[in-house]
Protein backbone atom coordinates (compact mmCIF):
# COMPACT_ATOMS: atom_id res chain seq x y z
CA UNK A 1 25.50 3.33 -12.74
CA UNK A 2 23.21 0.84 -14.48
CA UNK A 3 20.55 0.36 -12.60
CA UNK A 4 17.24 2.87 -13.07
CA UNK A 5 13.87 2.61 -10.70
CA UNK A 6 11.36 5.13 -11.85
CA UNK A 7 8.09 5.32 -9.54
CA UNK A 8 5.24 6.78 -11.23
CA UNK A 9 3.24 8.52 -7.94
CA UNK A 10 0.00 9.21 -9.95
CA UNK A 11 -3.34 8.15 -8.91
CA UNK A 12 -3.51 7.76 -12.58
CA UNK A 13 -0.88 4.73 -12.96
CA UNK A 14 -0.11 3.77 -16.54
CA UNK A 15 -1.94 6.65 -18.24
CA UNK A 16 -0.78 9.49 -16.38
CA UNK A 17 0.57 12.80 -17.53
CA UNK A 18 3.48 11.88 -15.43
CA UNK A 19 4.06 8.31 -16.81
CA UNK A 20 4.61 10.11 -19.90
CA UNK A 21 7.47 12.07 -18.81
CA UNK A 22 8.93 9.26 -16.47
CA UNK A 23 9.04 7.26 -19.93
CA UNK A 24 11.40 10.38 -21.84
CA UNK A 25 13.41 9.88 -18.59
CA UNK A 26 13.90 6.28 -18.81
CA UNK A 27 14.70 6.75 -23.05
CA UNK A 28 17.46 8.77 -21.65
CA UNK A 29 19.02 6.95 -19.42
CA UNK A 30 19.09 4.24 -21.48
CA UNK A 31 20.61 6.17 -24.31
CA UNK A 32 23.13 6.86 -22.06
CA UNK A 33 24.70 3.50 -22.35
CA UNK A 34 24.02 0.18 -21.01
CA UNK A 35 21.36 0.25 -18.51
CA UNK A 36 18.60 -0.51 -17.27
CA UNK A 37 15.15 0.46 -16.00
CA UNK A 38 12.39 -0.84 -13.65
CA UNK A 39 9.20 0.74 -13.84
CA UNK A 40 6.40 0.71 -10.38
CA UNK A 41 3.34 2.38 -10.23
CA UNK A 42 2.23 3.53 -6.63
CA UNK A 43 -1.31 3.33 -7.50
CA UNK A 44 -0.93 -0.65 -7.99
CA UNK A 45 -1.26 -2.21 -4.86
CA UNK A 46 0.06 -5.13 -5.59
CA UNK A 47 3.35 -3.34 -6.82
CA UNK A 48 3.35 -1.38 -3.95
CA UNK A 49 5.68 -4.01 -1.84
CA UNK A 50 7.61 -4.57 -4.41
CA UNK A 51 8.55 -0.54 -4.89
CA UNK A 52 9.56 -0.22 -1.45
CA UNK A 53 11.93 -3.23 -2.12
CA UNK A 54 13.14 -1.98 -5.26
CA UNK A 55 14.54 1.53 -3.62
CA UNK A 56 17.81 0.38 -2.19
CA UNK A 57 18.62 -2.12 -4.70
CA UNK A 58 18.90 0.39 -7.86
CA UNK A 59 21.86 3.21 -8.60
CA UNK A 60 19.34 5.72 -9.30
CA UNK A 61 15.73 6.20 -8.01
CA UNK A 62 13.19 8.96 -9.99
CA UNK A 63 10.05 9.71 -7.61
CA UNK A 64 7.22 11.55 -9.85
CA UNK A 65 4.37 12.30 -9.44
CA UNK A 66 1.37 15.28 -10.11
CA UNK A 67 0.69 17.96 -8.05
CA UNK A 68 -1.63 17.58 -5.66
CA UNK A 69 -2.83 20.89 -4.00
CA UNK A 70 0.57 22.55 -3.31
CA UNK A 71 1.91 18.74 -2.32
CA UNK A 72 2.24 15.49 -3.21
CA UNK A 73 -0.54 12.61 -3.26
CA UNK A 74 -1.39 10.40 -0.69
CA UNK A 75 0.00 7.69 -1.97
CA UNK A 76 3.41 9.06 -2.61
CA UNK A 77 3.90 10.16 1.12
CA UNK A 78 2.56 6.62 2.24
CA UNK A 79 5.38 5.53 -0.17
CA UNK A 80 7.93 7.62 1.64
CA UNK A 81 6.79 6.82 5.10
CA UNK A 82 6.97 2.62 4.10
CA UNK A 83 10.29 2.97 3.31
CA UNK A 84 11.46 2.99 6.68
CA UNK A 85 14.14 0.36 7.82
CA UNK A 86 15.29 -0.01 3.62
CA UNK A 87 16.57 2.98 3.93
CA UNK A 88 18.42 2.36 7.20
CA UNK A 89 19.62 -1.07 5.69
CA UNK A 90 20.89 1.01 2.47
CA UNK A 91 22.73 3.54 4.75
CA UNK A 92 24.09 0.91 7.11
CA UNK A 93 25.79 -0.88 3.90
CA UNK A 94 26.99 2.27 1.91
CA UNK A 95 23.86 1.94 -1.10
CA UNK A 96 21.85 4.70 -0.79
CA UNK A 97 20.58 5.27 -4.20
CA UNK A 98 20.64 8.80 -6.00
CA UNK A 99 17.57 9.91 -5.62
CA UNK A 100 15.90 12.41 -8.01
CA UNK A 101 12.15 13.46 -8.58
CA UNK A 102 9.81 14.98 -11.34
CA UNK A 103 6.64 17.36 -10.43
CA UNK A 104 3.98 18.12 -13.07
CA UNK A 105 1.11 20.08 -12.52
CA UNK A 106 -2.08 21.98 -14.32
CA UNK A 107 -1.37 25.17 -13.61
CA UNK A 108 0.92 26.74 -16.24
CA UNK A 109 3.40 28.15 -13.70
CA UNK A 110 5.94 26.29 -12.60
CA UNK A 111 6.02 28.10 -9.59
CA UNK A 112 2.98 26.45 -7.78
CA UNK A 113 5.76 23.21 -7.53
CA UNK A 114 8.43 25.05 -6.07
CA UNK A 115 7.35 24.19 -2.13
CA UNK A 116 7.22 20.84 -2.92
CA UNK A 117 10.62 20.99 -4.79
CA UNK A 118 12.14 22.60 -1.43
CA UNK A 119 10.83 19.81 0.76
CA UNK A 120 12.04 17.17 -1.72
CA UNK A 121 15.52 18.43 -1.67
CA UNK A 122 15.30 17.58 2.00
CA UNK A 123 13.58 14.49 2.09
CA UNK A 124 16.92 13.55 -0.24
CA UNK A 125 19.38 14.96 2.55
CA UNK A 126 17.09 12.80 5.13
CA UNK A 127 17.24 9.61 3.48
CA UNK A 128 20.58 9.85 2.82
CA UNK A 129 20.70 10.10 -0.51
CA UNK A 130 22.54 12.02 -3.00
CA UNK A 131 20.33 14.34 -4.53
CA UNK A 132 19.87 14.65 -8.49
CA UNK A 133 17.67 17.64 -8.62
CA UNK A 134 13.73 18.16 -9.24
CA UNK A 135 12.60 18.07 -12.52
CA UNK A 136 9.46 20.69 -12.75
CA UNK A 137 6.58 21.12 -15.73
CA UNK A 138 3.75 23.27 -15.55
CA UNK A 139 0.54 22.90 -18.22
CA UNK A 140 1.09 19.03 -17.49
CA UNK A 141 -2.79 18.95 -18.36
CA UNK A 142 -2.20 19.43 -22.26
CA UNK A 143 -0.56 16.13 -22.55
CA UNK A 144 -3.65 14.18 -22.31
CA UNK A 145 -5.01 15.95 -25.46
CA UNK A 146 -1.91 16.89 -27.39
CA UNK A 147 -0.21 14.34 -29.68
CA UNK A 148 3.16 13.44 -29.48
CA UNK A 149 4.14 15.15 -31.83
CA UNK A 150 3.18 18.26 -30.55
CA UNK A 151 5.69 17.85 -27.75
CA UNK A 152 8.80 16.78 -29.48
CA UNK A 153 11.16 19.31 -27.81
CA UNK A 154 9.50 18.89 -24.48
CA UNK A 155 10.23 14.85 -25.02
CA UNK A 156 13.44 15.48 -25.92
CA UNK A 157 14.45 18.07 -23.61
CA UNK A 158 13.29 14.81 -20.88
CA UNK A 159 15.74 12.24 -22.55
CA UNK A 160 18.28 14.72 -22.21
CA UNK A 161 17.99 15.09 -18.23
CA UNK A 162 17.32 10.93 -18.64
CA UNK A 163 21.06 10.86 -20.07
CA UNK A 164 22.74 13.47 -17.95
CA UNK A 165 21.36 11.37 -15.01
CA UNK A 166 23.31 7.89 -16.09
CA UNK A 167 26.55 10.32 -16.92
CA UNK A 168 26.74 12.49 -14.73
CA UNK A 169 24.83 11.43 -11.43
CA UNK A 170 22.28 14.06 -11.86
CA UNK A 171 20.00 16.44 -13.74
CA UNK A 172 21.38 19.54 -15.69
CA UNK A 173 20.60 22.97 -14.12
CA UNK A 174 20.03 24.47 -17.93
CA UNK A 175 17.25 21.59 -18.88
CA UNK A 176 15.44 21.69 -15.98
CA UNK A 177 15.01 25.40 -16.62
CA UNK A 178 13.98 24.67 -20.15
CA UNK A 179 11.60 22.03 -19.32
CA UNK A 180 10.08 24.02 -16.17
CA UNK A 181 8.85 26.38 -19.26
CA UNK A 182 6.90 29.93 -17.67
CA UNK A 183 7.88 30.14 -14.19
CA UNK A 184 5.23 32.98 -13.43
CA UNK A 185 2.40 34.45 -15.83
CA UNK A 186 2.41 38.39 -16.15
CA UNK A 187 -0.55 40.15 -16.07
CA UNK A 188 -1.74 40.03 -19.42
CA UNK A 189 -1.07 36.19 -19.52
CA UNK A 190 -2.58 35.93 -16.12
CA UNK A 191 -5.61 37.94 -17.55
CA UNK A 192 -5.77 35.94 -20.86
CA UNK A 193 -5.24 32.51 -19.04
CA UNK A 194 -8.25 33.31 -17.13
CA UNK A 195 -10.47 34.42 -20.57
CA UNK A 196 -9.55 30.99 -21.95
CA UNK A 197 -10.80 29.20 -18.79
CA UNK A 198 -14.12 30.53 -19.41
CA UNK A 199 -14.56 29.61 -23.17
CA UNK A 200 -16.85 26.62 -24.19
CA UNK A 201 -14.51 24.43 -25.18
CA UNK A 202 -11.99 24.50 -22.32
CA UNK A 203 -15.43 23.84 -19.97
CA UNK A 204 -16.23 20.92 -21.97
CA UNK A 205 -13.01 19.07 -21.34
CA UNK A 206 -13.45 19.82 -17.32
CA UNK A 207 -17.14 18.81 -17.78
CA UNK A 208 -16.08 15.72 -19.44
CA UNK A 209 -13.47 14.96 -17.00
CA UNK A 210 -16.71 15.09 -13.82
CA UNK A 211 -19.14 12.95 -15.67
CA UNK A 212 -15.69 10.57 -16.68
CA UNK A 213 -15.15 10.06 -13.19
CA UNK A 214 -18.46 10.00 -11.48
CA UNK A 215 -18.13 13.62 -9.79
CA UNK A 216 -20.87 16.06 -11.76
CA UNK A 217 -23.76 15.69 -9.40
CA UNK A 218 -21.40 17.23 -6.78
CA UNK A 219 -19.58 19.64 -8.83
CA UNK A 220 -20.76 22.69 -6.73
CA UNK A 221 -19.89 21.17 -3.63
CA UNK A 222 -18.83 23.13 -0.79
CA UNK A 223 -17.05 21.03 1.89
CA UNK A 224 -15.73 23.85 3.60
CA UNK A 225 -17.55 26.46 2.97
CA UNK A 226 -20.78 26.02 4.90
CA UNK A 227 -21.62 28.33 7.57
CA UNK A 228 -20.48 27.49 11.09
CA UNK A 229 -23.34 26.75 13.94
């Protein structure tokens, strides 16, 4: 295989939590040998077309994107839905792609992904594709405030699944497991995790993120949760 298309499915596009993963993916592959990678964000219009096009061309396809309330983003299943006759034009002539993905979410368990994982595996099987396994991370917050540094073996642990992908068709069992990190909190971490949600400094970042993006006026909003008459 030589060919890598990554599509980064984060509202975010270029400065996403999961761009920086996609990127330890692509480092691997192309440690792997010769190859080569294609990057599209979903959240570019303008490269949207040109995603959809990309799909049956390449050897390998990685879909990732963040967790969006037990799912996947709107965009990402608009993605999914516009592929339509490529993939039936990539059956028909033998080319479906292997297709793998990459979740990262918030919450520090890894198990709040694991529905999604399920219904990728057979959105895989559907297309047609050979499937290359779902890479998981929980805590994907921390990236945005961490330095590199601070996430050496995490970036490593990436370009390893990036290599085993262009060697061996798809991601190691043993990595993903590493990389998924705490699958569920105990009680004591569950309790302490929820202590450390309430302290000053972990408000101000969420308070900084609502005035960032326009949203603290309605930060007590209640959609849903206004009486019925």
């Amino acid at each position: 295989m030589n060919s890598l298309v990554l599509l980064n499915g984060s509202p975010r596009g270029e400065h996403s939590n999961t761009m920086k993963m996609l990127m330890r993916i692509a480092e691997g592959w192309e440690r792997g040998g010769d190859r080569t990678t294609c990057i599209f964000h979903l959240a570019q219009r303008d490269a949207f077309g040109h995603a959809v096009e990309a799909y049956a061309k390449a050897d390998a396809v990685v879909l990732g994107m963040p967790l969006y309330t037990d799912s996947m983003p709107a965009l990402v299943k608009t993605y999914i839905e516009a592929l339509g006759s490529r993939v039936d034009i990539a059956r028909a002539e033998g080319a479906n792609p292997i297709l793998g993905f990459m979740i990262q979410s918030g919450f520090p368990e890894a198990l709040h992904s694991r529905l999604l994982q399920r219904y990728l595996e057979k959105l895989a099987r559907r297309l047609g594709a050979s499937y290359a396994g779902t890479v998981v991370r929980g805590g994907g917050e921390a990236l945005q405030s961490m330095p590199d540094e601070a996430n050496k073996k995490l970036w490593e642990r990436l370009r390893t699944l990036g290599e085993q992908l262009a060697l061996e068709g798809r991601f190691g069992a043993e990595e993903q497991k590493a990389v998924a990190g705490i699958e569920r909190l105990s009680q004591l971490q569950a309790a302490l995790a929820t202590l450390v949600t309430k302290l000053p400094i972990t408000q101000f970042y969420w308070y900084s993120r609502l005035k960032k993006n326009g949203a603290w006026k309605d930060r007590f909003a209640a959609p849903y949760g206004q009486p019925v008459r």
